[in-house]
C-alpha atoms as a PDB file:
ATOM      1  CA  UNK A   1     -27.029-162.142  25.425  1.00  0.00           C
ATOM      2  CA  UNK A   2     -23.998-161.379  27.796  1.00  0.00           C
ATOM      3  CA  UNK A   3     -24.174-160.697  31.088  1.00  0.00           C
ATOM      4  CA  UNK A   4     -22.589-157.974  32.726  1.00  0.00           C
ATOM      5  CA  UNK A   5     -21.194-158.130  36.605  1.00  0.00           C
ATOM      6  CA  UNK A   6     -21.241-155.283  38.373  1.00  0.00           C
ATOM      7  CA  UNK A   7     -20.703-154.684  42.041  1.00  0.00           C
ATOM      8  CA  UNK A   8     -20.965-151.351  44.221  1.00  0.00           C
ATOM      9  CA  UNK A   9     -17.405-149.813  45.287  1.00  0.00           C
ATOM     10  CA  UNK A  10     -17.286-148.312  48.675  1.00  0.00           C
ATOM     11  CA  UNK A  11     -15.677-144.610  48.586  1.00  0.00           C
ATOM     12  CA  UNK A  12     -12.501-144.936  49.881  1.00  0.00           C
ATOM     13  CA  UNK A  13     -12.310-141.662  51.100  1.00  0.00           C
ATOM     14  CA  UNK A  14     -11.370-140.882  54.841  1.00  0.00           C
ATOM     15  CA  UNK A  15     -13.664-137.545  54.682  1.00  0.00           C
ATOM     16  CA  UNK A  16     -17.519-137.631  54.934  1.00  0.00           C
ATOM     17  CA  UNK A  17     -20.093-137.100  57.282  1.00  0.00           C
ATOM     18  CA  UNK A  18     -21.181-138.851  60.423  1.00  0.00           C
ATOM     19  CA  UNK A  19     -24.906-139.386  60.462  1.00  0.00           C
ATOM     20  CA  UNK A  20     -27.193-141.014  63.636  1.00  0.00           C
ATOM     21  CA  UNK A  21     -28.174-144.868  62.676  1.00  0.00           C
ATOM     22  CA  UNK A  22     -31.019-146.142  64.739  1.00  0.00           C
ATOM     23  CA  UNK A  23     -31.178-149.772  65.586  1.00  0.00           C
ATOM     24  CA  UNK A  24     -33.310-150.520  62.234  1.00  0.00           C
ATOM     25  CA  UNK A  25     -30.661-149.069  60.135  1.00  0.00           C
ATOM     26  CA  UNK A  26     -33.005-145.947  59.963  1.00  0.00           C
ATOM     27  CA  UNK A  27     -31.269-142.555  59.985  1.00  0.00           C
ATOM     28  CA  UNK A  28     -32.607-140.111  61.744  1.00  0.00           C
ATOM     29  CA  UNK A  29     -34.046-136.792  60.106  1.00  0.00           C
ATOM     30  CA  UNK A  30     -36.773-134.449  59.819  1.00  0.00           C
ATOM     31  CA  UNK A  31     -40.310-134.856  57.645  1.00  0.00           C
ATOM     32  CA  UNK A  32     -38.679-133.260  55.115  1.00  0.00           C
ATOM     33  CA  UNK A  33     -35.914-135.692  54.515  1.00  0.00           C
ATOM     34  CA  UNK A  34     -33.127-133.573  56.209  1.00  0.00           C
ATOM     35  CA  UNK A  35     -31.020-135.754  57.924  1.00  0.00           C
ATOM     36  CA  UNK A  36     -29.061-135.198  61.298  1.00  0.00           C
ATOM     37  CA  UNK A  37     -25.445-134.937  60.271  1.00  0.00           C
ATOM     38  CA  UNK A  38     -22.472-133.812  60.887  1.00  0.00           C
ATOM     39  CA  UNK A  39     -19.044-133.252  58.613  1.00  0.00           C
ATOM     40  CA  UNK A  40     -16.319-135.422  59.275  1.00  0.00           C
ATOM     41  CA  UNK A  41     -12.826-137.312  59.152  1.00  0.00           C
ATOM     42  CA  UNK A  42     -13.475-140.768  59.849  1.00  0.00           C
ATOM     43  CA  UNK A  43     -12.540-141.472  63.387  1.00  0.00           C
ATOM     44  CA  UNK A  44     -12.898-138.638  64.488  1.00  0.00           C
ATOM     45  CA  UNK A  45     -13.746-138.709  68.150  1.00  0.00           C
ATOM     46  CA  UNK A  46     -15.094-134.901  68.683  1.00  0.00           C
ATOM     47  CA  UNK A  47     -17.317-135.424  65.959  1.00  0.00           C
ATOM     48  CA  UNK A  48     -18.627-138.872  67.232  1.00  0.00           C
ATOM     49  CA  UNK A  49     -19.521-136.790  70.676  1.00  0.00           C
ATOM     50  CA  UNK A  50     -21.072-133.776  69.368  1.00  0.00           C
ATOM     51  CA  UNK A  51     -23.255-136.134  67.046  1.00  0.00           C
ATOM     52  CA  UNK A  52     -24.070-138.341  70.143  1.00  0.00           C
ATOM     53  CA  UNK A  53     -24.893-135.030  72.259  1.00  0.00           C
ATOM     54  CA  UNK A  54     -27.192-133.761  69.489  1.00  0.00           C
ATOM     55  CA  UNK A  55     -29.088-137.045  69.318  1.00  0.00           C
ATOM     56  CA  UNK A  56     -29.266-137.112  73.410  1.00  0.00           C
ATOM     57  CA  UNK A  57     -30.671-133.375  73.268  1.00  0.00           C
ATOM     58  CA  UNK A  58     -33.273-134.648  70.996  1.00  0.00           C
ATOM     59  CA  UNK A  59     -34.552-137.197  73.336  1.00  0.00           C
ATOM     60  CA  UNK A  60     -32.912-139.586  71.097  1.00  0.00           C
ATOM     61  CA  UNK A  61     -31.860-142.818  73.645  1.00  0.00           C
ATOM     62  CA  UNK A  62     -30.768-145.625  70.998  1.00  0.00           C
ATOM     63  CA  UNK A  63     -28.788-145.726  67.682  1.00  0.00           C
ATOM     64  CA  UNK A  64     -24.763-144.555  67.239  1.00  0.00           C
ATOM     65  CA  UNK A  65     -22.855-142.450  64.932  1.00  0.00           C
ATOM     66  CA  UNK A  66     -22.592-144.131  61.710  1.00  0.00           C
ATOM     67  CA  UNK A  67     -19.298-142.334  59.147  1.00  0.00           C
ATOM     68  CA  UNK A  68     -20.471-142.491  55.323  1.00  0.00           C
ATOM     69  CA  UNK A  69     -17.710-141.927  53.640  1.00  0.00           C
ATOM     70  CA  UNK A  70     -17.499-139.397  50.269  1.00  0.00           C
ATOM     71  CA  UNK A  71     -20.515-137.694  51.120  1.00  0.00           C
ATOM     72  CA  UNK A  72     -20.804-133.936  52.233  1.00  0.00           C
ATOM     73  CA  UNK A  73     -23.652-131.916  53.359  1.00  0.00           C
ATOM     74  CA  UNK A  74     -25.164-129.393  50.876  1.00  0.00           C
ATOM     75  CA  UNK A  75     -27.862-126.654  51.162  1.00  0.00           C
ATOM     76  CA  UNK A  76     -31.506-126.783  49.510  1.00  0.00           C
ATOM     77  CA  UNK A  77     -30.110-125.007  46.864  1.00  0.00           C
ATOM     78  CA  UNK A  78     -27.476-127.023  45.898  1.00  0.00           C
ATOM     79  CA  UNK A  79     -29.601-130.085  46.306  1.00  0.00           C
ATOM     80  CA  UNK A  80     -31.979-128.292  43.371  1.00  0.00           C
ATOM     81  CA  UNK A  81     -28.894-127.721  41.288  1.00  0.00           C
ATOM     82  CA  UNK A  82     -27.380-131.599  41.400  1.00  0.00           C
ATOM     83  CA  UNK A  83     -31.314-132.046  40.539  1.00  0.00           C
ATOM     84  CA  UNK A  84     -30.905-130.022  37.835  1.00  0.00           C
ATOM     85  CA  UNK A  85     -27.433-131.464  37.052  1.00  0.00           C
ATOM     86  CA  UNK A  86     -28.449-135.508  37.239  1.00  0.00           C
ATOM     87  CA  UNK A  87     -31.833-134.203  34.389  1.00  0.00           C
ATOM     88  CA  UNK A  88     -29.313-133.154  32.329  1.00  0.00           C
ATOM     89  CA  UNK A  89     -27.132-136.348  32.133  1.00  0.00           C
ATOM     90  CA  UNK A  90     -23.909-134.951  34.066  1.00  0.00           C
ATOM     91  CA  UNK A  91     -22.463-136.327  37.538  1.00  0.00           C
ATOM     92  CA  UNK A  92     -24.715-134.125  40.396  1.00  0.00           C
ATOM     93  CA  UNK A  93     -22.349-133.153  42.514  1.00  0.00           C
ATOM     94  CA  UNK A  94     -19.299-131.438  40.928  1.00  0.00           C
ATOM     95  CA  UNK A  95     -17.361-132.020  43.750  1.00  0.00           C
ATOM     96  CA  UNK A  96     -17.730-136.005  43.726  1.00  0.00           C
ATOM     97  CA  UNK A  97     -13.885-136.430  43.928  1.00  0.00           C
ATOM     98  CA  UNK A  98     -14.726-140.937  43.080  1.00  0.00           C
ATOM     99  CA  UNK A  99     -16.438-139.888  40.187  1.00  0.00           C
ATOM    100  CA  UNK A 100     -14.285-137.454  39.137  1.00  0.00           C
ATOM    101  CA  UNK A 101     -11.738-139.940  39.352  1.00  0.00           C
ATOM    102  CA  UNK A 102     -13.634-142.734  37.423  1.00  0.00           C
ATOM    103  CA  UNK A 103     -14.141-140.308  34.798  1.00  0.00           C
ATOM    104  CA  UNK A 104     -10.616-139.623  34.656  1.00  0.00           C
ATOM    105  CA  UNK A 105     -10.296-143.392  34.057  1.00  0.00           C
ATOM    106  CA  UNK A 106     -12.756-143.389  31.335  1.00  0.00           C
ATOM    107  CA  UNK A 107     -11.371-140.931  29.193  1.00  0.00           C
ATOM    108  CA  UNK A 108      -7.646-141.738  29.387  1.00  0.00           C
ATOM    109  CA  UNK A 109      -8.554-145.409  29.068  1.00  0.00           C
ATOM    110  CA  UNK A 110     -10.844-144.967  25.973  1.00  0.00           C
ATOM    111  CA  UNK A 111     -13.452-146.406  27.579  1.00  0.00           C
END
């Protein structure tokens, strides 16, 4: 039986969101699994403060702005389509720029 390696592969890209990280590694959110967010260039100082203002209006004392990079914030009803999407075998979000690149690689590679 062979083994295969595989590894995750952080998105390289310098666009995503900014989310607030508690001290647990927690983010925070509502009961419904919404989470506070905000998009974002990485870096991006403005965005860093308005996150940190929204936590502080909250009542929110701890945790920082944490970037994750390649992700975007989508609507209830988009989240039911990439639902819909990932049950049917294809990539959920159709704007996933890494996987539309990996596919890329795929096909023109024959792999």
């Amino acid at each position: 039986m062979k083994k295969i390696r595989s590894s995750v592969v952080e998105s390289k890209s310098k666009y995503g969101v900014y989310v607030w990280q508690m001290p647990n590694g927690q983010w925070v959110g509502d009961d419904e699994g919404r989470y506070m967010l905000i998009p974002s260039e990485k870096g991006d100082q403005e965005k860093i403060s308005q996150i940190t203002e929204a936590a502080r209006s909250y009542g929110i004392t701890e945790g920082q702005a944490q970037f994750v990079p390649g992700r975007r914030k989508v609507s209830d009803e988009e989240y039911a389509e990439q639902e819909a999407r990932l049950r049917m075998g294809m990539t959920p979000d159709p704007f996933d720029i890494d996987e539309s690149i990996e596919q890329y690689k795929r096909l023109t590679n024959g792999i």
